[in-house]
Protein backbone atom coordinates (compact mmCIF):
# COMPACT_ATOMS: atom_id res chain seq x y z
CA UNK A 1 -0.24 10.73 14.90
CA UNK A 2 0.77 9.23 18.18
CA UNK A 3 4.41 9.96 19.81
CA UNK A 4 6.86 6.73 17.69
CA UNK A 5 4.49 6.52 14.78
CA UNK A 6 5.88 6.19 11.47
CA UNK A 7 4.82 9.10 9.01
CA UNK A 8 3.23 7.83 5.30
CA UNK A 9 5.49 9.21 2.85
CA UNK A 10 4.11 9.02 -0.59
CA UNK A 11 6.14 8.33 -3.51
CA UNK A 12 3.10 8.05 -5.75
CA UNK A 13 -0.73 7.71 -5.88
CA UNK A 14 -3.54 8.83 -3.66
CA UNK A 15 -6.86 7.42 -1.65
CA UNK A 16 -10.04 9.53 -2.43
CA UNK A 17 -13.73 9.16 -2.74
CA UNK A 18 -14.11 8.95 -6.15
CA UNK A 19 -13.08 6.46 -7.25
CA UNK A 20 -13.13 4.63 -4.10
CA UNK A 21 -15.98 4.13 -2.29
CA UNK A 22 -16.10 5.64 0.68
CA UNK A 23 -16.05 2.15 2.58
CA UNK A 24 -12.84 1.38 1.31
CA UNK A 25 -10.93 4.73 1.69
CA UNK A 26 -12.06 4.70 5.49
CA UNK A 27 -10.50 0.86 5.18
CA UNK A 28 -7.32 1.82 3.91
CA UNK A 29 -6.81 4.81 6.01
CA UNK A 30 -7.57 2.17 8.90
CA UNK A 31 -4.94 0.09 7.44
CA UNK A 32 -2.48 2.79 7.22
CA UNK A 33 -2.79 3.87 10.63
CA UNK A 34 -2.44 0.25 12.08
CA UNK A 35 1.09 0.37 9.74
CA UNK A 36 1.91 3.76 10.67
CA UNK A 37 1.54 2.38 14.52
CA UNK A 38 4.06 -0.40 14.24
CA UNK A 39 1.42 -3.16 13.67
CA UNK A 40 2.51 -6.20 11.40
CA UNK A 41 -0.62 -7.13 9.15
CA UNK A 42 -1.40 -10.13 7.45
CA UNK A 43 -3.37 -11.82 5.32
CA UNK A 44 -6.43 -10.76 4.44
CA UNK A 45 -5.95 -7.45 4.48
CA UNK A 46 -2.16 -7.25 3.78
CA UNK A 47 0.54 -9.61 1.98
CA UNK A 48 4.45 -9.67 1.23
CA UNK A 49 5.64 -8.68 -2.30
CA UNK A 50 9.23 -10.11 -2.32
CA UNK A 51 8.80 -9.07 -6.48
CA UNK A 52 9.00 -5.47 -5.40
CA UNK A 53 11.75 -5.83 -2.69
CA UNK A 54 12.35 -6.65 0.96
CA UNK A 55 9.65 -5.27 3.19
CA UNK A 56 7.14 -4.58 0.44
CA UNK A 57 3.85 -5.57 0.57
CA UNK A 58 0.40 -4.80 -0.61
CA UNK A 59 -2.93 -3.78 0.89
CA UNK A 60 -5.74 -5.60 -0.16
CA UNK A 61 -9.07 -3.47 -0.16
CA UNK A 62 -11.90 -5.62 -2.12
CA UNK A 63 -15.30 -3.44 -3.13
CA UNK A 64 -17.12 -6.47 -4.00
CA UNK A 65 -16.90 -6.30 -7.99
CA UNK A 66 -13.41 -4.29 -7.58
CA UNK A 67 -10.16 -4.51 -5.59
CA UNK A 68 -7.93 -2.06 -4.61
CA UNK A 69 -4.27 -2.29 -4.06
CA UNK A 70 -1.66 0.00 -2.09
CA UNK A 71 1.94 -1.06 -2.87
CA UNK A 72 4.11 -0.16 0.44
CA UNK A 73 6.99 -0.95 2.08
CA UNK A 74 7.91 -0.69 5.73
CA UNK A 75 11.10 1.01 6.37
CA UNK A 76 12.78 2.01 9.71
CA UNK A 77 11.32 5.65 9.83
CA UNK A 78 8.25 5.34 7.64
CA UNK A 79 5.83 3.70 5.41
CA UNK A 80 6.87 4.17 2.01
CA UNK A 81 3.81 4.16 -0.37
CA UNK A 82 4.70 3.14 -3.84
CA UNK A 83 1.23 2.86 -5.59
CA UNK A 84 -2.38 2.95 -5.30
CA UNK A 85 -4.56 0.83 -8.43
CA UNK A 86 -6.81 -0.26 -9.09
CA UNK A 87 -6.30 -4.28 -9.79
CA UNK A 88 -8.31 -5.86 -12.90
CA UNK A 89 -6.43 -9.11 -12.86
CA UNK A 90 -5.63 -11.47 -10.46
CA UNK A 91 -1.73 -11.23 -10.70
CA UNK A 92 -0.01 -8.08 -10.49
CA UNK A 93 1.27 -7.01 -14.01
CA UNK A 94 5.06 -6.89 -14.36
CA UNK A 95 4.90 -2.95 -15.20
CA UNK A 96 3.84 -2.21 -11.65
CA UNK A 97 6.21 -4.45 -10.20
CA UNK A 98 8.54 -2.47 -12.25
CA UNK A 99 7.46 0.81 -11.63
CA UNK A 100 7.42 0.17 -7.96
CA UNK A 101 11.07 -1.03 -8.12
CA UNK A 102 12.15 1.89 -9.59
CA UNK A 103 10.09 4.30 -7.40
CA UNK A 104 12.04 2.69 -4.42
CA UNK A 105 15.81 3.16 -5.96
CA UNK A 106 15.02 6.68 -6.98
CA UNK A 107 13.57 7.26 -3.30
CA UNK A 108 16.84 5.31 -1.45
């Protein structure tokens, strides 16, 4: 980590090979760093989740057949990681939403 980069703190899940790929854990850890150096990403590879709360968004990792999603949120001192899933459907189901709301008010 560079001098000014945010630290990841993890409130919950983890990126390994298995069950990702190792394509996409290399992508996501790409994708972290860019966060963790102040970069704003967009889509593709990243998208807001007003659901969840301000400044939460999601990673978007596709394998092809599967697609992997990292629930963050980009505070003033760090990015907050709130989940790691796999994603099955094309919406995110209302229990993640609500587990990742309730993750963040534990953590604040």
């Amino acid at each position: 980590m560079g001098e000014g980069d945010k630290p990841l703190v993890w409130l919950h899940g983890e990126i390994k090979t298995p069950p990702m790929a190792t394509r996409s854990r290399l992508q996501a850890g790409y994708l972290l760093r860019q966060l963790q150096s102040g970069e704003i990403l967009s889509m593709p590879e990243s998208r807001p989740m007003p659901a969840i709360g301000p400044r939460c968004h999601e990673l978007r990792i596709d394998e092809g057949a599967v697609a992997w999603r990292i629930f963050y949120r980009i505070d003033p001192d760090a990015i907050v990681i709130l989940d790691v899933l796999k994603k099955k459907t094309r919406t995110t189901p209302a229990t993640v939403i609500a587990i990742c709301k309730r993750r963040l008010a534990e953590y604040d």
